[in-house]
C-alpha atoms as a PDB file:
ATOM      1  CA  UNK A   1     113.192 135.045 147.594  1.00  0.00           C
ATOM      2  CA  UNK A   2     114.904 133.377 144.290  1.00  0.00           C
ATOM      3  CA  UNK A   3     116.955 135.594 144.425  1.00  0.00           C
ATOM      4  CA  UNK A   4     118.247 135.033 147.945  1.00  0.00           C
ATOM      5  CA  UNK A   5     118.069 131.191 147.156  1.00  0.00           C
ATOM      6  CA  UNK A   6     120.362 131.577 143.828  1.00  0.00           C
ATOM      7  CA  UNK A   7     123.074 133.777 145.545  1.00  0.00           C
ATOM      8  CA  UNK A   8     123.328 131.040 148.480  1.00  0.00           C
ATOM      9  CA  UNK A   9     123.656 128.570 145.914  1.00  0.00           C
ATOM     10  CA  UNK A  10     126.353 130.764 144.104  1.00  0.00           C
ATOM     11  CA  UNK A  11     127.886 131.537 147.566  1.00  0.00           C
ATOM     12  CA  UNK A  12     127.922 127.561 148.445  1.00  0.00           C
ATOM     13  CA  UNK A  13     129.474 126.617 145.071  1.00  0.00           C
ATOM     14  CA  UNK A  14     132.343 129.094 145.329  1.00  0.00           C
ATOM     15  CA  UNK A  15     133.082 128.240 149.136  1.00  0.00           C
ATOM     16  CA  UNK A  16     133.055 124.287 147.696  1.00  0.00           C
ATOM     17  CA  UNK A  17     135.810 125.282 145.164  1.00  0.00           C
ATOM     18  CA  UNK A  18     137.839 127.070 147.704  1.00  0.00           C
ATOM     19  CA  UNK A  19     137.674 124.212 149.901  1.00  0.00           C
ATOM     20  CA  UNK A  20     138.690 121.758 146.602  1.00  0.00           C
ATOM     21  CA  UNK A  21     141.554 123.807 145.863  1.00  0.00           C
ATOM     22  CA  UNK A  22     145.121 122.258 146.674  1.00  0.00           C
ATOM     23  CA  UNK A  23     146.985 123.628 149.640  1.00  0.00           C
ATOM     24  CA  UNK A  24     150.188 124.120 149.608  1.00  0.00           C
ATOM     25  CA  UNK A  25     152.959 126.949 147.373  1.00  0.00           C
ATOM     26  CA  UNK A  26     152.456 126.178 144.209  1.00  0.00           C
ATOM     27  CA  UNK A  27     152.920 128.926 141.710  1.00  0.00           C
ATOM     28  CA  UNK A  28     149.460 129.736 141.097  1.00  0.00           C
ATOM     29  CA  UNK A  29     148.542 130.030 144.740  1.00  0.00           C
ATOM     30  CA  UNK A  30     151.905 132.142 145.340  1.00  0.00           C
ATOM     31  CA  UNK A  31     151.036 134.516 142.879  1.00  0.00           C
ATOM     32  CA  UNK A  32     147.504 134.900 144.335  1.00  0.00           C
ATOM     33  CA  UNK A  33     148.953 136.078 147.405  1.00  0.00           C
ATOM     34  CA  UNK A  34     151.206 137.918 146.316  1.00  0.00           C
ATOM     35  CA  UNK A  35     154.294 136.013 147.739  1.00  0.00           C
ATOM     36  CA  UNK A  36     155.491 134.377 144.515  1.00  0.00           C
ATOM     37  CA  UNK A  37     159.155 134.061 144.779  1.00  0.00           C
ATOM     38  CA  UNK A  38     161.667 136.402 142.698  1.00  0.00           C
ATOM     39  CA  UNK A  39     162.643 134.870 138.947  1.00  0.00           C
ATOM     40  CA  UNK A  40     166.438 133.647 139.383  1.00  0.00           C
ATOM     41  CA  UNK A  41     167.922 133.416 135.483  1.00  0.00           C
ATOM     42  CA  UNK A  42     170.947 131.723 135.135  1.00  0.00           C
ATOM     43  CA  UNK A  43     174.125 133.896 133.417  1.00  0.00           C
ATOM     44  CA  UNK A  44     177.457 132.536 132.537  1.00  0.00           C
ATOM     45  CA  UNK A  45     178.141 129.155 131.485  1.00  0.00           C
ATOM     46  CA  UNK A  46     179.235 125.570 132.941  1.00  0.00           C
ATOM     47  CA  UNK A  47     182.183 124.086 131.576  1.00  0.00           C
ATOM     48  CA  UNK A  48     180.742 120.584 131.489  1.00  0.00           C
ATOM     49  CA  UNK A  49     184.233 118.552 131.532  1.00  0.00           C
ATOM     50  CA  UNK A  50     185.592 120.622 134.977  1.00  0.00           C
ATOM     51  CA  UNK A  51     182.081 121.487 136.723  1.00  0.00           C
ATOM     52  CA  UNK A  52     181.362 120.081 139.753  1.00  0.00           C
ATOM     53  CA  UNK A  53     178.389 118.981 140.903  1.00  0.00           C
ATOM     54  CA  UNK A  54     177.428 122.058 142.104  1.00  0.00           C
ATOM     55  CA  UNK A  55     177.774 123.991 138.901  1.00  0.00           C
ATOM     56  CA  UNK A  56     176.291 121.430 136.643  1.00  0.00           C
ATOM     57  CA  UNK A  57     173.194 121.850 139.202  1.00  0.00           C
ATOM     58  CA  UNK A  58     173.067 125.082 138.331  1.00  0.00           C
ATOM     59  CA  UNK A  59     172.743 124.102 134.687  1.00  0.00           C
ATOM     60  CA  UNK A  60     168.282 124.091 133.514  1.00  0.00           C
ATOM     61  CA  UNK A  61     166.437 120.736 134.533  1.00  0.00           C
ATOM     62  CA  UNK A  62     169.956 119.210 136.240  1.00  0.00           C
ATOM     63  CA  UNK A  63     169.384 118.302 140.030  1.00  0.00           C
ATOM     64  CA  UNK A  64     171.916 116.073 141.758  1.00  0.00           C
ATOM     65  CA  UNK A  65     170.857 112.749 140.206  1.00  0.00           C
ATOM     66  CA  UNK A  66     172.050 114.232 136.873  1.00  0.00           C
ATOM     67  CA  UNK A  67     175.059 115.846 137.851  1.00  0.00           C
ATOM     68  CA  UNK A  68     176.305 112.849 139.744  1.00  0.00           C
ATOM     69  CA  UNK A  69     175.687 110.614 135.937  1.00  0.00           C
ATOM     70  CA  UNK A  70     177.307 113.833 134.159  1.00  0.00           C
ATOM     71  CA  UNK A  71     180.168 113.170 136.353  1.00  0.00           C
ATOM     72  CA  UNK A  72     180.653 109.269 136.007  1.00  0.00           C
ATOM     73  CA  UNK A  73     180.014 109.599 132.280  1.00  0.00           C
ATOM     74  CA  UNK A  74     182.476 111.834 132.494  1.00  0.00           C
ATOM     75  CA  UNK A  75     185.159 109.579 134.796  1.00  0.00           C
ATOM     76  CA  UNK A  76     184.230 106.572 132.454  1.00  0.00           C
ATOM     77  CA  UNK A  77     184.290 107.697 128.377  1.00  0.00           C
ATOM     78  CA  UNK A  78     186.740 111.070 129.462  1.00  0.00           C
ATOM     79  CA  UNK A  79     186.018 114.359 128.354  1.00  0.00           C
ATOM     80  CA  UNK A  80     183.072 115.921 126.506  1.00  0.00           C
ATOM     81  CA  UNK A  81     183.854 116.853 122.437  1.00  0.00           C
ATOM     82  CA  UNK A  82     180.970 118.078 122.013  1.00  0.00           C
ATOM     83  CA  UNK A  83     177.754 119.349 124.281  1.00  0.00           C
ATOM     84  CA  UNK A  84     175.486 117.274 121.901  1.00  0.00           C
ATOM     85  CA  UNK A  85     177.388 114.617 123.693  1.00  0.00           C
ATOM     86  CA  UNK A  86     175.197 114.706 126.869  1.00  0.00           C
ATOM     87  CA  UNK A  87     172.510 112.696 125.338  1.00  0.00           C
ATOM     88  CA  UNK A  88     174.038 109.901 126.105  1.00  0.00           C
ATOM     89  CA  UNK A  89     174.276 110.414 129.608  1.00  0.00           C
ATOM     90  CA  UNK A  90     171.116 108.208 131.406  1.00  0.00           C
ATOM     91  CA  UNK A  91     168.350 110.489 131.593  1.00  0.00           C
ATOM     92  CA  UNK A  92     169.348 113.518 129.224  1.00  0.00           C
ATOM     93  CA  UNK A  93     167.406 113.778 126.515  1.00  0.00           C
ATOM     94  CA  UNK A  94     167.116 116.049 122.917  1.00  0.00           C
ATOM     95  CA  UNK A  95     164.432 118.264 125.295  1.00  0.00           C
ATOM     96  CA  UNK A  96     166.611 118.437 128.190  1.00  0.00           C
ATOM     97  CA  UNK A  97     170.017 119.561 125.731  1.00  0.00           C
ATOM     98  CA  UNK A  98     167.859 122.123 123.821  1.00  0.00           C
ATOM     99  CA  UNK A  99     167.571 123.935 128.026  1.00  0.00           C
ATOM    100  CA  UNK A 100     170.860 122.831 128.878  1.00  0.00           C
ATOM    101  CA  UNK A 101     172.746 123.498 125.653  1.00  0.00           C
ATOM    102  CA  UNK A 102     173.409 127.557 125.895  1.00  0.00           C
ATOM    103  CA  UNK A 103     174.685 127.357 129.326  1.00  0.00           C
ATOM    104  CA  UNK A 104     177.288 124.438 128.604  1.00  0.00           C
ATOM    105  CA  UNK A 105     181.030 124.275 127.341  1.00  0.00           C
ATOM    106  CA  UNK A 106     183.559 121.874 126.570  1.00  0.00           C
ATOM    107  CA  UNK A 107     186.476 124.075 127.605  1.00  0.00           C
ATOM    108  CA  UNK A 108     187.271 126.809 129.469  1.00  0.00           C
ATOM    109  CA  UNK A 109     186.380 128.564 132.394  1.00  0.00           C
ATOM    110  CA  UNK A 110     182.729 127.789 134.408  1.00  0.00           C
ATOM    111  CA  UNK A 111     181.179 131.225 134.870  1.00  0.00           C
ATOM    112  CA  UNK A 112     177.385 130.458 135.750  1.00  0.00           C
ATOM    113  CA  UNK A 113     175.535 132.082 138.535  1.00  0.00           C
ATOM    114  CA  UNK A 114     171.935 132.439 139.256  1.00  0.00           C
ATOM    115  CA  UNK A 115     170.217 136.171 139.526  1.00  0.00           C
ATOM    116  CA  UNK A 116     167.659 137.234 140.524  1.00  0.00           C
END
């Protein structure tokens, strides 16, 4: 009879963690099911002085609120010198450079695509 007792307590506990769990697609419930999306990597590079906001977006940890400051740093000091030079852009840190910096240019042409 203990026994029964102890593996409805065991059952109980689990079923209370599976209803505590969050809902929703986050990457550990995606790769529970098995329908974890495919790995895009990002080839080529972004010339930062010519992107538009489009490419820079395509650029690690850049989303349209960076882009658009990328571009009006870019429209108010003129071109980049240097890549290091995006830490002065609002909101780009040393962190975000150290992602950003092997997928940026200061001249010539943007090449960057995701794959898969």
């Amino acid at each position: 009879m203990r026994t029964l007792i102890r593996g409805g307590a065991a059952a109980f506990a689990a079923a209370l963690l599976l209803l505590a769990a969050p809902v929703g697609a986050d990457a550990a419930g995606q790769a529970a099911s098995g329908t974890e999306a495919p790995q895009t990597r990002l080839i080529g590079v972004v010339n930062i002085n010519t992107a538009t906001p489009e490419q820079l977006e395509l650029l690690p940890g850049v989303g349209p609120a960076r882009a658009r400051r990328i571009i009006e740093f870019r429209k108010t000091h003129g071109s980049f010198r240097k890549v290091e030079e995006l830490v002065q852009v609002s909101g780009i840190g040393e962190k975000a450079l150290v992602r950003m910096r092997p997928h940026c240019r200061t001249s010539g042409k943007t090449t960057a695509e995701l794959t898969r």
